[in-house]
Protein backbone atom coordinates (compact mmCIF):
# COMPACT_ATOMS: atom_id res chain seq x y z
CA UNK A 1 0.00 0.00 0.00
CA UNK A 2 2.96 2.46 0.93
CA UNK A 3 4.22 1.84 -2.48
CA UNK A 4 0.83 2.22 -4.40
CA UNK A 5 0.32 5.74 -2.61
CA UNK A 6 4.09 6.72 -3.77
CA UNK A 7 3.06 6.02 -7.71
CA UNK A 8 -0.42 7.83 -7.09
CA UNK A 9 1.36 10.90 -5.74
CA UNK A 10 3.86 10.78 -8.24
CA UNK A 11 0.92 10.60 -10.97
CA UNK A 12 -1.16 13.41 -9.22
CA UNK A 13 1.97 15.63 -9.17
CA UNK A 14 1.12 15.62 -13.26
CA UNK A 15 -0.68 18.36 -14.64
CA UNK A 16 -3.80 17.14 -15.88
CA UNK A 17 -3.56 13.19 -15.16
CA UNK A 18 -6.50 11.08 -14.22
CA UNK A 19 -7.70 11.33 -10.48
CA UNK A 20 -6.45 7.69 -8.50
CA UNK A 21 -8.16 5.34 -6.21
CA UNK A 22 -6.49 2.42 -4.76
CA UNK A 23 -7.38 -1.04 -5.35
CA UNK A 24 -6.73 -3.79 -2.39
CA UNK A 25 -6.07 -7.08 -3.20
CA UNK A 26 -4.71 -10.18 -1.72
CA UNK A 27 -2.46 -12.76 -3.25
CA UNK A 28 -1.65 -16.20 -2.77
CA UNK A 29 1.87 -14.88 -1.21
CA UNK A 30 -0.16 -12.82 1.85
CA UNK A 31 -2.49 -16.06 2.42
CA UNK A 32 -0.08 -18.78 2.50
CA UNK A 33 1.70 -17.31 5.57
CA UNK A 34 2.88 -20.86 6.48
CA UNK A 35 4.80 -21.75 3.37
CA UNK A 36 8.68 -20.99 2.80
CA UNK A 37 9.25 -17.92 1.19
CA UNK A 38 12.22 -20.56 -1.06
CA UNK A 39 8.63 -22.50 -1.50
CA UNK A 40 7.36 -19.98 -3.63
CA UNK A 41 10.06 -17.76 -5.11
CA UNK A 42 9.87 -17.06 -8.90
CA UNK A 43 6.35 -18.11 -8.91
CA UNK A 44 4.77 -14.76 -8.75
CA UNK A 45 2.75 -15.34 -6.17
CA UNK A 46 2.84 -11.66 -5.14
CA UNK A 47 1.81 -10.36 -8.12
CA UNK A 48 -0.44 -12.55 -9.99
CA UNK A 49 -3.97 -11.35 -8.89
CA UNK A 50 -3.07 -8.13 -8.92
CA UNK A 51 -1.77 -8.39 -12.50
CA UNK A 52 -5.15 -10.41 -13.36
CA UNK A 53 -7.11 -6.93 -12.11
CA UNK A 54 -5.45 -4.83 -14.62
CA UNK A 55 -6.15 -7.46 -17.50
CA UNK A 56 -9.69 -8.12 -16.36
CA UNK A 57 -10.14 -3.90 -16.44
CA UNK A 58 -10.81 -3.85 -12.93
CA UNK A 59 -7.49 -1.83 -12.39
CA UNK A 60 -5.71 0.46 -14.72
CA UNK A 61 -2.08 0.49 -13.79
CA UNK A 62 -0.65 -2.67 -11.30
CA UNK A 63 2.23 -1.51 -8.55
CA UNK A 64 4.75 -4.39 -7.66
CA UNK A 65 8.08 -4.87 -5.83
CA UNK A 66 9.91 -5.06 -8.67
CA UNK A 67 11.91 -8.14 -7.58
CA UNK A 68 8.88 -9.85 -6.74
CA UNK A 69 7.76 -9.85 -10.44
CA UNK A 70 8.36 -13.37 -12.29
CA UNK A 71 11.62 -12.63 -14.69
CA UNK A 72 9.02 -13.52 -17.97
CA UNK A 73 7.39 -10.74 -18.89
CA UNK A 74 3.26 -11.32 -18.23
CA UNK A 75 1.40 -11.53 -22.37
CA UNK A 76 -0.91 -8.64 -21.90
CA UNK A 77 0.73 -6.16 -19.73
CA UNK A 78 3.88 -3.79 -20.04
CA UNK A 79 5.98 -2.66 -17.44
CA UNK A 80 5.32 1.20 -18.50
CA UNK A 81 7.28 3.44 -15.28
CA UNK A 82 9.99 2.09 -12.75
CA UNK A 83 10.01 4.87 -10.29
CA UNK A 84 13.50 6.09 -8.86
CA UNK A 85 15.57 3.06 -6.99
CA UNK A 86 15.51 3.26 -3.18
CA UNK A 87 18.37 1.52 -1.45
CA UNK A 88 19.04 -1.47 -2.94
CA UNK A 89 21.23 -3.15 -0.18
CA UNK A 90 19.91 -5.88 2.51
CA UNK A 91 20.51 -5.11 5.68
CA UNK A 92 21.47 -6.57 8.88
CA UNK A 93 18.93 -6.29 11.73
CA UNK A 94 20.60 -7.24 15.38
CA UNK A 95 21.27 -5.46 18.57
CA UNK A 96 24.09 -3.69 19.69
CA UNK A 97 27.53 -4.42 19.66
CA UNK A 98 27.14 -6.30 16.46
CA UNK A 99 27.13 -4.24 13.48
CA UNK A 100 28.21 -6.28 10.70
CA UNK A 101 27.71 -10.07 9.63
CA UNK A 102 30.98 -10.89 10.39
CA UNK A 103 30.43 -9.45 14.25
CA UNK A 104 27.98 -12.27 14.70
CA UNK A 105 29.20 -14.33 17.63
CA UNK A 106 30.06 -18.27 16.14
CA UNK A 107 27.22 -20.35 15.44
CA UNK A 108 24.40 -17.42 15.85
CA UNK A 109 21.23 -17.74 14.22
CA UNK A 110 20.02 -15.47 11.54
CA UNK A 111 16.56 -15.23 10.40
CA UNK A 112 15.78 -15.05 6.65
CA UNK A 113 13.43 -17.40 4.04
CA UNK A 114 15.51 -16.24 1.22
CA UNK A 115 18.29 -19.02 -0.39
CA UNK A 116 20.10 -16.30 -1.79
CA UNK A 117 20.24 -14.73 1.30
CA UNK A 118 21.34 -17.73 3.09
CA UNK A 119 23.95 -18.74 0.22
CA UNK A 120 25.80 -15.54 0.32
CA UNK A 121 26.09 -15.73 4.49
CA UNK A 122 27.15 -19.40 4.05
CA UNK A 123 29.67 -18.11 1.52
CA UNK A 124 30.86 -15.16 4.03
CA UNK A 125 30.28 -17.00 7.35
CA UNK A 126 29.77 -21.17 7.13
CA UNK A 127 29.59 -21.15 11.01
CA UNK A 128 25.99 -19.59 10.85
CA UNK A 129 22.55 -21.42 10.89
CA UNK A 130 19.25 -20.62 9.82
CA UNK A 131 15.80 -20.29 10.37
CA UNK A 132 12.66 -19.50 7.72
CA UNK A 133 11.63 -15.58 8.43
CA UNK A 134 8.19 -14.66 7.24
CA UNK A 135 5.70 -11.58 7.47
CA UNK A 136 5.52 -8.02 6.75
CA UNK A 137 8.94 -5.31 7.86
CA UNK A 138 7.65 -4.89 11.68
CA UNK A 139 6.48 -8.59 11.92
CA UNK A 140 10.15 -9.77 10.87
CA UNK A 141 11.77 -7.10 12.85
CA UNK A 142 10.00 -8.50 15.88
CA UNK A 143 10.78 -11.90 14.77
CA UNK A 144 14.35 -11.09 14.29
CA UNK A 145 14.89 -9.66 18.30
CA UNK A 146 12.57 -12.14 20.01
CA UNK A 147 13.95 -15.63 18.33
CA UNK A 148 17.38 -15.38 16.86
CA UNK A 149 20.64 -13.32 17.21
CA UNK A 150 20.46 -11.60 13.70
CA UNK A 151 18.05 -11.00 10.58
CA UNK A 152 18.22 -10.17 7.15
CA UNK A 153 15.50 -7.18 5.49
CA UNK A 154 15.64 -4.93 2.50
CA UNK A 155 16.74 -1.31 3.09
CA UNK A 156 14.29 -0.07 0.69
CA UNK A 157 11.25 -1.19 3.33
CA UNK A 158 13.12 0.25 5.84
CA UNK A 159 13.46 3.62 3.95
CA UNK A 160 9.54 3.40 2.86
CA UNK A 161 8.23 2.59 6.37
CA UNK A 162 10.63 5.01 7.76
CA UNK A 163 10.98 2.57 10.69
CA UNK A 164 15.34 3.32 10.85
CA UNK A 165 16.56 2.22 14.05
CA UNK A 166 20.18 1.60 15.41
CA UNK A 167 19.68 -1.90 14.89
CA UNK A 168 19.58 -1.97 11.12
CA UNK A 169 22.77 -2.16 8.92
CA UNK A 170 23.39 -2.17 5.43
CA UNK A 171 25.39 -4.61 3.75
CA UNK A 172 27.79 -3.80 1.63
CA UNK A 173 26.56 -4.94 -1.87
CA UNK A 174 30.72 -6.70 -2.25
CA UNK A 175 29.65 -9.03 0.39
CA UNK A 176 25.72 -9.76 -0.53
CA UNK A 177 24.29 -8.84 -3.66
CA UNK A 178 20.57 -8.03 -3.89
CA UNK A 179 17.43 -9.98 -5.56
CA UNK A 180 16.93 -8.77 -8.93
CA UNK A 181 15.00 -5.70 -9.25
CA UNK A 182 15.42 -5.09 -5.06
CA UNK A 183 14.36 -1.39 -4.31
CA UNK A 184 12.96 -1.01 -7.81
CA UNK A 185 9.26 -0.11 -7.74
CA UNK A 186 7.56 -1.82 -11.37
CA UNK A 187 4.25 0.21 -12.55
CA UNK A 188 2.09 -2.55 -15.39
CA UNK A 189 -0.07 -1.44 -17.18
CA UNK A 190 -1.86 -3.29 -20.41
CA UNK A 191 0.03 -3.20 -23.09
CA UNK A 192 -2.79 -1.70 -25.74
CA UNK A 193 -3.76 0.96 -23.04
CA UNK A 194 -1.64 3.67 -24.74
CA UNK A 195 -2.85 6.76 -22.26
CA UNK A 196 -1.73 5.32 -19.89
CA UNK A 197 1.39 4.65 -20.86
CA UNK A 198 1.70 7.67 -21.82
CA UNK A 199 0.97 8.61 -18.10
CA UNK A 200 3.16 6.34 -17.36
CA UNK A 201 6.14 7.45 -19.30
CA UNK A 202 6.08 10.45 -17.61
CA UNK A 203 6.54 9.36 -13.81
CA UNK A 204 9.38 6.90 -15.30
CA UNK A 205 12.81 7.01 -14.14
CA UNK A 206 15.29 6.22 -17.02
CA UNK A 207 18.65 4.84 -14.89
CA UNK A 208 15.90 2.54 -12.92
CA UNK A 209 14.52 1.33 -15.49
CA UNK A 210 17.56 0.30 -17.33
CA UNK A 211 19.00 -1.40 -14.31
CA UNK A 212 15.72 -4.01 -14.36
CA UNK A 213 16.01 -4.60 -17.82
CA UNK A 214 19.38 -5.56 -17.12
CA UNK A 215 19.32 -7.86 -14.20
CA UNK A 216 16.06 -8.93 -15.14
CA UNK A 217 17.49 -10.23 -18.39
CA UNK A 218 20.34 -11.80 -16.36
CA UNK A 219 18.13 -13.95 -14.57
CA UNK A 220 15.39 -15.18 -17.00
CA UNK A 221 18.41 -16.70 -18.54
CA UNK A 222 18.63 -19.49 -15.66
CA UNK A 223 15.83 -21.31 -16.27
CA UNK A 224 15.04 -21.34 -12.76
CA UNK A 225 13.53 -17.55 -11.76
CA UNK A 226 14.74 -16.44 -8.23
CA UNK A 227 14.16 -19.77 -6.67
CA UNK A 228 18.17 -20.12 -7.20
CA UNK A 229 20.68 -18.61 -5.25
CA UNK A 230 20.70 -15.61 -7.85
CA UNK A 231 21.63 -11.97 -7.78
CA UNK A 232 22.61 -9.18 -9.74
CA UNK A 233 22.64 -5.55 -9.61
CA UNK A 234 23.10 -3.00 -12.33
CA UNK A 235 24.07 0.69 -12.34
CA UNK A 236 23.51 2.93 -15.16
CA UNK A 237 25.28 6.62 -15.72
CA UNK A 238 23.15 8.19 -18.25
CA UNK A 239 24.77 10.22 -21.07
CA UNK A 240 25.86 13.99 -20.15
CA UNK A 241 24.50 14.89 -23.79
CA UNK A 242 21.12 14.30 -25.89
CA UNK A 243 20.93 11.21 -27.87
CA UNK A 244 24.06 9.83 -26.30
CA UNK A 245 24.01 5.76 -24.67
CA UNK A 246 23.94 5.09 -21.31
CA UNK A 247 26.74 3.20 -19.68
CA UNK A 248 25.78 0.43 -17.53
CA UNK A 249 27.88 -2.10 -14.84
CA UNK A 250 25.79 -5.04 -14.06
CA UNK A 251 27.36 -7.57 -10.95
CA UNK A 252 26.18 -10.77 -11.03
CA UNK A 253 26.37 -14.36 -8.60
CA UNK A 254 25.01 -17.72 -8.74
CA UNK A 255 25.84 -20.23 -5.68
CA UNK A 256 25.17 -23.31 -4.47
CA UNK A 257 22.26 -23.78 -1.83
CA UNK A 258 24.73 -24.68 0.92
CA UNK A 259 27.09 -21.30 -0.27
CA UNK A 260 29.75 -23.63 -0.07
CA UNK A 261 30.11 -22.70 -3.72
CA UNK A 262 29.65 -19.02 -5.13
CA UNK A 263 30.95 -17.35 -8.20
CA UNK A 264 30.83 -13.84 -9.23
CA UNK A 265 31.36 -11.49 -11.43
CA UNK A 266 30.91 -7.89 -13.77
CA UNK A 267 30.74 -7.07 -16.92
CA UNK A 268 29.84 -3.35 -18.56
CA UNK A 269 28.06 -2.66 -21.68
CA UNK A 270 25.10 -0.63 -23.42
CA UNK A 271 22.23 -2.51 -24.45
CA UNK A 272 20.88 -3.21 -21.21
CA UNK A 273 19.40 -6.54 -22.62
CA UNK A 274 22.45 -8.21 -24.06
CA UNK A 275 24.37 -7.05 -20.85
CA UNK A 276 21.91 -9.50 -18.67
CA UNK A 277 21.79 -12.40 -20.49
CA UNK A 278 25.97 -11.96 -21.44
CA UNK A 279 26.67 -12.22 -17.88
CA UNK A 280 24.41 -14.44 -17.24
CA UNK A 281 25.90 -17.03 -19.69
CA UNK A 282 29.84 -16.07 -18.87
CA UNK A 283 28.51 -16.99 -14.77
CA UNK A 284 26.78 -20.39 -16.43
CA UNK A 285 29.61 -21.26 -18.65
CA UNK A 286 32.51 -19.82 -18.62
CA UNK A 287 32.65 -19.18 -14.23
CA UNK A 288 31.04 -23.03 -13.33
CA UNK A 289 27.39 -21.57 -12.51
CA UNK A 290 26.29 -24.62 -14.76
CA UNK A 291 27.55 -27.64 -12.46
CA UNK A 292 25.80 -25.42 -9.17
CA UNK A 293 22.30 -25.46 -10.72
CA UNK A 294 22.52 -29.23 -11.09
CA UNK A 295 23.53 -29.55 -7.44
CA UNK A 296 20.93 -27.16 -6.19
CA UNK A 297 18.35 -29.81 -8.09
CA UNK A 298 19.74 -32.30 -6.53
């Protein structure tokens, strides 16, 4: 709801545009409050009935997470605005003294129902263990202090909610790179509704939205979504004169479930498209990424 309200003020801040009402609805993801987030990732499960309002003409424009979107593309809708990136980072939720993941004491717990998550802290720290975090920012925050030593959140729901505290870190991207699209809010719309993509156009951030076409190409390009330990994250510079390219640096890092296994690496390019899926094939093919997706499936 926080982020619907952000893309209807940025839309009313347009002279002119359409008055907006907000639509609730619930997805599978908000009932099945039981299942593993790992359960579930890449399915969409997040998105999916709001998606199926805009088609059915029940909503105009959809607002997602934009890592929470399935790396296809849904037939019948287009991703028309990406608003400008919050903080892309996770971060670290635990109390005082410990500020960092590798302040942890040996053997703490950390709460988090992501695999990439849990990968890259294997990969940093392989004395750690786990347990499955679920709910909405202040649910997991309580969580986090009431049943294990350390958590892990995004720092663009902490910088929405505006809940800061001196118990949230942020990790340095070179030790735990985000979910695709983390920070990124996606505005759909369907793809023959041309006004509103014209709206749309005009609330649309340009460096954001070339970062998600990047890492979103990355990762529909290993045949497995998010529900791998995945990540990328892209940065564009935009040209300092008109009709000039953008320059783009998109990191990239596929591990094993366990993180006993994790390989990374960058590559920098124009066409934010290409960029993804190159990268995405040199991590497959050329860095071992291949042989780690067979041992994730067992």
């Amino acid at each position: 709801m926080a982020q619907s309200r952000e893309v209807a003020a940025c839309l009313a801040a347009l002279e002119g545009s359409p008055p907006t009402q907000l639509l609730t609805v619930s997805t599978r993801g908000d009932i099945l409050t039981d299942t593993p987030i790992s359960a579930m990732a890449g399915t969409g499960v997040w998105v999916k009935e709001v998606q199926a309002a805009v088609i059915a003409g029940d909503a105009d424009i959809a607002v997602h997470s934009a890592k929470d979107l399935p790396s296809m593309d849904t037939p019948g809708l287009a991703i028309g605005a990406v608003l400008e990136r919050a903080d892309p980072r996770d971060a670290l939720v635990c109390p005082t003294p410990f500020t960092s993941v590798f302040d942890l004491p040996a053997g703490a717990m950390v709460a988090t129902g992501s695999t990439r998550r849990r990968a890259q802290l294997a990969w940093l720290r392989p004395d750690l263990t786990f347990r499955e975090l679920r709910g909405n920012l202040h649910t997991r925050i309580e969580k986090i202090r009431s049943s294990a030593t350390a958590g892990i959140v995004a720092m663009a729901a902490v910088e929405r909610l505006d809940i800061y505290d001196q118990d949230i870190h942020p990790i340095r991207t070179g030790w735990m790179l985000p979910q695709v699209g983390q920070g990124a809010l996606a505005v759909e719309c369907r793809e023959e509704d041309t006004e509103m993509l014209e709206w749309l156009t005009r609330i649309d951030n340009e460096k954001a939205h070339l970062e998600l076409r990047a890492e979103r190409a990355f990762l529909r390009n290993f045949q497995g979504g998010c529900s791998i330990p995945a990540a990328a994250l892209a940065s564009a510079v935009l040209p300092a004169a008109p009709h000039g390219s953008a320059i783009l640096e998109i990191k990239g890092m596929i591990a094993s479930m366990d993180g006993k296994a994790l390989v990374r690496q960058s590559l920098m390019g124009i066409e934010p498209e290409a960029l993804g899926k190159t990268l995405a094939h040199d991590l497959l093919y050329r860095q071992g990424g291949e042989i780690l997706i067979d041992v994730n499936r067992g």
